[in-house]
Protein backbone atom coordinates (compact mmCIF):
# COMPACT_ATOMS: atom_id res chain seq x y z
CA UNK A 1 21.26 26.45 -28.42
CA UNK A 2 20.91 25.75 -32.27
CA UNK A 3 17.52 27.07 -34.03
CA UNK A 4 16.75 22.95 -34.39
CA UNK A 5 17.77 23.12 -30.84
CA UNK A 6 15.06 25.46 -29.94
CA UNK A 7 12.36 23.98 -32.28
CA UNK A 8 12.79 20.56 -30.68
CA UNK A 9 12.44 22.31 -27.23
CA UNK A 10 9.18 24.54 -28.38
CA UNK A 11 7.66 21.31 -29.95
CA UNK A 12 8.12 19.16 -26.18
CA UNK A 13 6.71 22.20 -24.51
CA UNK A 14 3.99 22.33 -26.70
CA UNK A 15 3.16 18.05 -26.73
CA UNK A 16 3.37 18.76 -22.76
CA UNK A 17 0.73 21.40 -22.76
CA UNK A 18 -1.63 19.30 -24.77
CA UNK A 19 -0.81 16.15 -22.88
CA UNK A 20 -0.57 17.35 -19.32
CA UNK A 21 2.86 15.87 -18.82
CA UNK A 22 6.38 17.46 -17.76
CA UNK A 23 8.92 17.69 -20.67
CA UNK A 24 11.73 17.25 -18.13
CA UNK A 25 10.45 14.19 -15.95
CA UNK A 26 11.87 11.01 -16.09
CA UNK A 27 9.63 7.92 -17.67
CA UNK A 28 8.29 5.83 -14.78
CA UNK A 29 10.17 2.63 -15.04
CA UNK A 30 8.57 -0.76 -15.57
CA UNK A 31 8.16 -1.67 -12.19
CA UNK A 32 7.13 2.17 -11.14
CA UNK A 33 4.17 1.24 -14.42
CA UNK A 34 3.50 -1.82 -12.86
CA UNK A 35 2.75 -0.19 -9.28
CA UNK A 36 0.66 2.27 -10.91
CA UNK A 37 -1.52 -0.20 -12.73
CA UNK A 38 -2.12 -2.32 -9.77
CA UNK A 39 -3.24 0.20 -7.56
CA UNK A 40 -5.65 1.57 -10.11
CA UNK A 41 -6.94 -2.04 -10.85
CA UNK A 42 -7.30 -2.53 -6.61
CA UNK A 43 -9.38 0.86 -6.20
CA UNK A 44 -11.79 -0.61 -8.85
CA UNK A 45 -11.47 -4.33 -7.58
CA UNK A 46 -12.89 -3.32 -4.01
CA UNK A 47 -15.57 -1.33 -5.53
CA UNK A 48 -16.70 -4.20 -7.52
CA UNK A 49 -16.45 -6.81 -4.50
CA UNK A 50 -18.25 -4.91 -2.16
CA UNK A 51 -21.01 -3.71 -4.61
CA UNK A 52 -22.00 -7.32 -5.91
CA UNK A 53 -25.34 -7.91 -5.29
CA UNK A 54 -25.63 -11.65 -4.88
CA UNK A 55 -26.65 -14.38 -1.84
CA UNK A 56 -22.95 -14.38 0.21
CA UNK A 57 -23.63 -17.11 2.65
CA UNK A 58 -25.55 -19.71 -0.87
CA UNK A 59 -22.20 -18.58 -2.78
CA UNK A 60 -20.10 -19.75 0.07
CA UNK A 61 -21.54 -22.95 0.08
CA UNK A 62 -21.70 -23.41 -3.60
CA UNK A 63 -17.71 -22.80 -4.01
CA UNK A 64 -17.73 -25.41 -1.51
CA UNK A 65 -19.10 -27.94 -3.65
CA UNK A 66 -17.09 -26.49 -7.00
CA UNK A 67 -13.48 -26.86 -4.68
CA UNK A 68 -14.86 -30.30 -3.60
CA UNK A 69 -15.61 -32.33 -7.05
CA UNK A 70 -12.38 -30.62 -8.29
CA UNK A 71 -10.54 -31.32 -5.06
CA UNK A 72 -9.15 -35.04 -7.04
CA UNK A 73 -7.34 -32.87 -9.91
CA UNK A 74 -6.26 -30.19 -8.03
CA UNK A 75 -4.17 -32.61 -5.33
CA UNK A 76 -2.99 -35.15 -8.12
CA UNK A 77 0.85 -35.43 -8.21
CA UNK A 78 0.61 -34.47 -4.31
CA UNK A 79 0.99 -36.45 -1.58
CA UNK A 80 -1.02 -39.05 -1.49
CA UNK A 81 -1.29 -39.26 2.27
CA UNK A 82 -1.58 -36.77 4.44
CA UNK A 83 -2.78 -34.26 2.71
CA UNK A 84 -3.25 -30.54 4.08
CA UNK A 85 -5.12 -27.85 2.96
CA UNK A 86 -4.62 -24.29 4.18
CA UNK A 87 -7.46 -22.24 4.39
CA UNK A 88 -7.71 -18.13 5.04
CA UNK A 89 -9.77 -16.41 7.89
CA UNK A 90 -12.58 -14.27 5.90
CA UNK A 91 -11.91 -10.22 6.01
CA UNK A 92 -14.23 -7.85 5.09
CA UNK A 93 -16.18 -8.50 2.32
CA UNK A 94 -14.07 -11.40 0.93
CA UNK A 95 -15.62 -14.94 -0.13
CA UNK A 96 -16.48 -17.16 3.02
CA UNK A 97 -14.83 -20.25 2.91
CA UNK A 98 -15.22 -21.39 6.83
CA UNK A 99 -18.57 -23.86 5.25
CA UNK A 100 -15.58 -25.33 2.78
CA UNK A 101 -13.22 -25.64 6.08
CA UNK A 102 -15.38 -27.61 8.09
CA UNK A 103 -16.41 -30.28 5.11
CA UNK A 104 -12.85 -30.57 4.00
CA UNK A 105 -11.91 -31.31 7.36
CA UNK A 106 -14.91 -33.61 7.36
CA UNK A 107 -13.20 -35.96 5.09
CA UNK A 108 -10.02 -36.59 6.80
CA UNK A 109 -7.84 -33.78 5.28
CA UNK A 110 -5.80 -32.19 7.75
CA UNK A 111 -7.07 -28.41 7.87
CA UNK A 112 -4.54 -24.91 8.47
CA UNK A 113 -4.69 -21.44 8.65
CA UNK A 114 -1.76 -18.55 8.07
CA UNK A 115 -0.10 -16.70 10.42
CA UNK A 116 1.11 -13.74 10.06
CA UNK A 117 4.54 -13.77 11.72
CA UNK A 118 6.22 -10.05 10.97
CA UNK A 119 5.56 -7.63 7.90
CA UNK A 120 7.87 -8.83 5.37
CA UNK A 121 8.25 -12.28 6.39
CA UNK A 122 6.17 -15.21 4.78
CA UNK A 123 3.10 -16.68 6.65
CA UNK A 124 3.59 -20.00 9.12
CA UNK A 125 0.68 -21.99 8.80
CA UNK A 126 -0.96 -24.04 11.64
CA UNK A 127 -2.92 -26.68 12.39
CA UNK A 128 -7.05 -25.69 12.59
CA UNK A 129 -9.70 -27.72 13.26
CA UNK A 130 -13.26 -27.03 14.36
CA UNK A 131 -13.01 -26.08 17.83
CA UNK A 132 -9.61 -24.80 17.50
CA UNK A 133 -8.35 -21.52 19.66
CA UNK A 134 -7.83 -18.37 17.26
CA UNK A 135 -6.15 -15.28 18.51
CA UNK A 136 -5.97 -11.84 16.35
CA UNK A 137 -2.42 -12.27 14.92
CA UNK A 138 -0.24 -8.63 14.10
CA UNK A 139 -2.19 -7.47 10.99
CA UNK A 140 -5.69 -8.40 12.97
CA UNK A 141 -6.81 -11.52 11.39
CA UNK A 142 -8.31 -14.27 14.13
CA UNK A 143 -5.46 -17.35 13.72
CA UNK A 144 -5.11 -19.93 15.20
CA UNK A 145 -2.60 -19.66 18.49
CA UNK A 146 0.49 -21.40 19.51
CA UNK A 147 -0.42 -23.03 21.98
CA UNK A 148 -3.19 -25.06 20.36
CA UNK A 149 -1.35 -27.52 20.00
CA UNK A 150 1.85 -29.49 20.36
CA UNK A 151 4.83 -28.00 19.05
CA UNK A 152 2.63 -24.92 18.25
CA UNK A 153 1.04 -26.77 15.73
CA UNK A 154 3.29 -25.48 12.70
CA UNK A 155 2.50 -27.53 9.26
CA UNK A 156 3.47 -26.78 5.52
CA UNK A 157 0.77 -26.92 3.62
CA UNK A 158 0.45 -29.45 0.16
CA UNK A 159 -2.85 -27.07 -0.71
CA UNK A 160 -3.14 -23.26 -0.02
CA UNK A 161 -6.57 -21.46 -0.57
CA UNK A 162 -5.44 -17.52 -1.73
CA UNK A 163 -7.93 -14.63 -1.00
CA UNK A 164 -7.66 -12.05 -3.78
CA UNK A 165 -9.06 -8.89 -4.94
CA UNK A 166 -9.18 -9.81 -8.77
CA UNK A 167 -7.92 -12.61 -10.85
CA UNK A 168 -7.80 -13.78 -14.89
CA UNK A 169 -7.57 -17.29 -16.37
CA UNK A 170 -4.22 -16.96 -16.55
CA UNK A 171 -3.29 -17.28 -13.02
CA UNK A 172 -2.62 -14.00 -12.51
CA UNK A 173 -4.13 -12.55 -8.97
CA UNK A 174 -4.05 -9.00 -7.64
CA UNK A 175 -3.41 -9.24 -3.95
CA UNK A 176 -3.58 -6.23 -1.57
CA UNK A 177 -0.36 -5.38 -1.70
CA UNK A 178 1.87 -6.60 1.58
CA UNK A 179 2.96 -9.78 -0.19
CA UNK A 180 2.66 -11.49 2.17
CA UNK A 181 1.13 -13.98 -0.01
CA UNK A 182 3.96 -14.26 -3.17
CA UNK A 183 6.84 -14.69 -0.03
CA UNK A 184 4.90 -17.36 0.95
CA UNK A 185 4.21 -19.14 -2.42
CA UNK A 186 8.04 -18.34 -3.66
CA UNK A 187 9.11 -20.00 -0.39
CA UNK A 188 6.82 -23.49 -0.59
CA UNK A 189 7.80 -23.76 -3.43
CA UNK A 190 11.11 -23.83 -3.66
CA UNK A 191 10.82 -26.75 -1.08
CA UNK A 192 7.68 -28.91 -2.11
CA UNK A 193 4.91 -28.92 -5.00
CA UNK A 194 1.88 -27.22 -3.69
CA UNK A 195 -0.79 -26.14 -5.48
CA UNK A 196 -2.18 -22.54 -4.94
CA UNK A 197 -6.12 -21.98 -5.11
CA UNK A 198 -7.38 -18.70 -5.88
CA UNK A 199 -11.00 -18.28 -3.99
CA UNK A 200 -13.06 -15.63 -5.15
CA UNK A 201 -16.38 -14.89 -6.21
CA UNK A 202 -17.06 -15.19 -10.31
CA UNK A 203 -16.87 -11.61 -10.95
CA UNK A 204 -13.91 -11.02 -9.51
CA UNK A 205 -12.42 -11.55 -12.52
CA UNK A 206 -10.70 -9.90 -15.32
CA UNK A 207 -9.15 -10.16 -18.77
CA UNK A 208 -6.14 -9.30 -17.74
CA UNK A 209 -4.86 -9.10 -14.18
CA UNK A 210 -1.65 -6.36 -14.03
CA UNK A 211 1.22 -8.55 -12.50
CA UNK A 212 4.97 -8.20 -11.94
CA UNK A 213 8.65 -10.79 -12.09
CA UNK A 214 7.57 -10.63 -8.00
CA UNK A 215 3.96 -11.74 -8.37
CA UNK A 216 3.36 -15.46 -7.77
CA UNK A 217 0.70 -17.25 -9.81
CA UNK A 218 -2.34 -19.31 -9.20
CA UNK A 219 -2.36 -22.92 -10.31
CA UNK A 220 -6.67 -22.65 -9.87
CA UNK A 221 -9.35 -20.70 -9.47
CA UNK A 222 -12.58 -21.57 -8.02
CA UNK A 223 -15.47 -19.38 -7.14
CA UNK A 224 -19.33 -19.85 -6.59
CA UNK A 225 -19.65 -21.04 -10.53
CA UNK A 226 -16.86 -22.86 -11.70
CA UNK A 227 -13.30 -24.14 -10.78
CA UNK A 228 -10.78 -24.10 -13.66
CA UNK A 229 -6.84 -25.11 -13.61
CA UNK A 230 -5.18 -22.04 -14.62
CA UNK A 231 -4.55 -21.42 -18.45
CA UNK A 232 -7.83 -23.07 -19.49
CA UNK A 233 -9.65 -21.55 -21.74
CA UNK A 234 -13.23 -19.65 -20.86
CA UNK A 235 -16.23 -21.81 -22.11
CA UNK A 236 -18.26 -19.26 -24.62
């Protein structure tokens, strides 16, 4: 080794003893960054959701009303007829949106719910309804069951409501990490236009949400404050 050789080598050792960090590991790559970031951001994300201090059950019903007057831009360019919207099953300490189910239903929209088939695989979607029979499906989540109706009740959806754990005005949402929710987006939409509908509560969001090539975007967001297409700017 050459004495520039050696200097070089002293002055890594001695950046890695102030820094912390191994001379002789390889840089993560993007996507190893990415992975990183987004399990950072979900930690924190959780934390935030479950501390809010706020009325649940008056912020379920206000989203209700913010989906509702927005509900004429957010289907235009769809289907004029027959429209269906699928909804999610509340987990945890997520948003409720079952007082949004049962007034969309109300006004002649045909209602859904996911399914979660097999990890890996997109969701199938089927028919709901008030009244309808809901079974745990594998990941736990009360859906509704084959059964209920004919043919199982399988629909694709124009509309699909998207539980998150963070979002930004961009359209960028932080999931909780199965993807079960980008298969299903990349899939529906290589066959139709939908439009996906972030639903979370208002401080669920971020400046910046850390998302990958994989990650599938939100065309809206609303919460218990505001809905807003994706891209629009925040109102100061």
């Amino acid at each position: 080794m050459t004495a520039a050789s050696y200097r070089t080598h002293d002055a890594s050792l001695t950046h890695a003893a102030a820094t912390g960090t191994d001379p002789v590991a390889p840089h993560p790559s993007a996507e190893e960054a990415a992975r990183a970031a987004k399990k950072s951001v979900r930690l924190s994300a959780r934390r935030v959701r479950a501390a809010l201090e706020l009325d649940r059950a008056a912020a379920s019903k206000t989203l209700a009303d913010n989906f509702l007057d927005a509900l004429p831009q957010i289907t235009d360019g769809l289907a004029p007829v027959g429209l269906t919207v699928a909804f999610y099953w509340p987990v945890g300490d997520e948003i409720d949106p079952r007082p949004l189910m049962h007034r969309v239903v109300a006004t002649g929209i045909k209602g859904a719910l996911p399914v979660c088939q097999a990890k890996g695989l997109p969701l199938l979607f089927r028919r709901w309804w008030p009244g309808t029979l809901l079974s745990p499906d594998i990941m736990g989540v009360p859906a509704p069951m084959e059964e209920a109706a004919p043919g199982g009740g399988a629909v694709v959806p124009d509309v699909v409501l998207v539980p998150l754990l963070a979002f930004d005005r961009r359209g960028g949402r932080l999931g909780y990490g199965a993807g079960f929710y980008d298969r299903t987006l990349a899939q529906l939409r290589r066959e139709r236009a939908i439009q996906a509908v972030g639903i979370a509560f208002a401080d669920q969001e971020l400046d910046k949400v850390p998302c990958d090539a994989h990650d599938q975007r939100l065309d809206w967001i609303v919460t218990e404050r505001y809905a807003v297409r994706a891209g629009q700017r925040r109102k100061r």
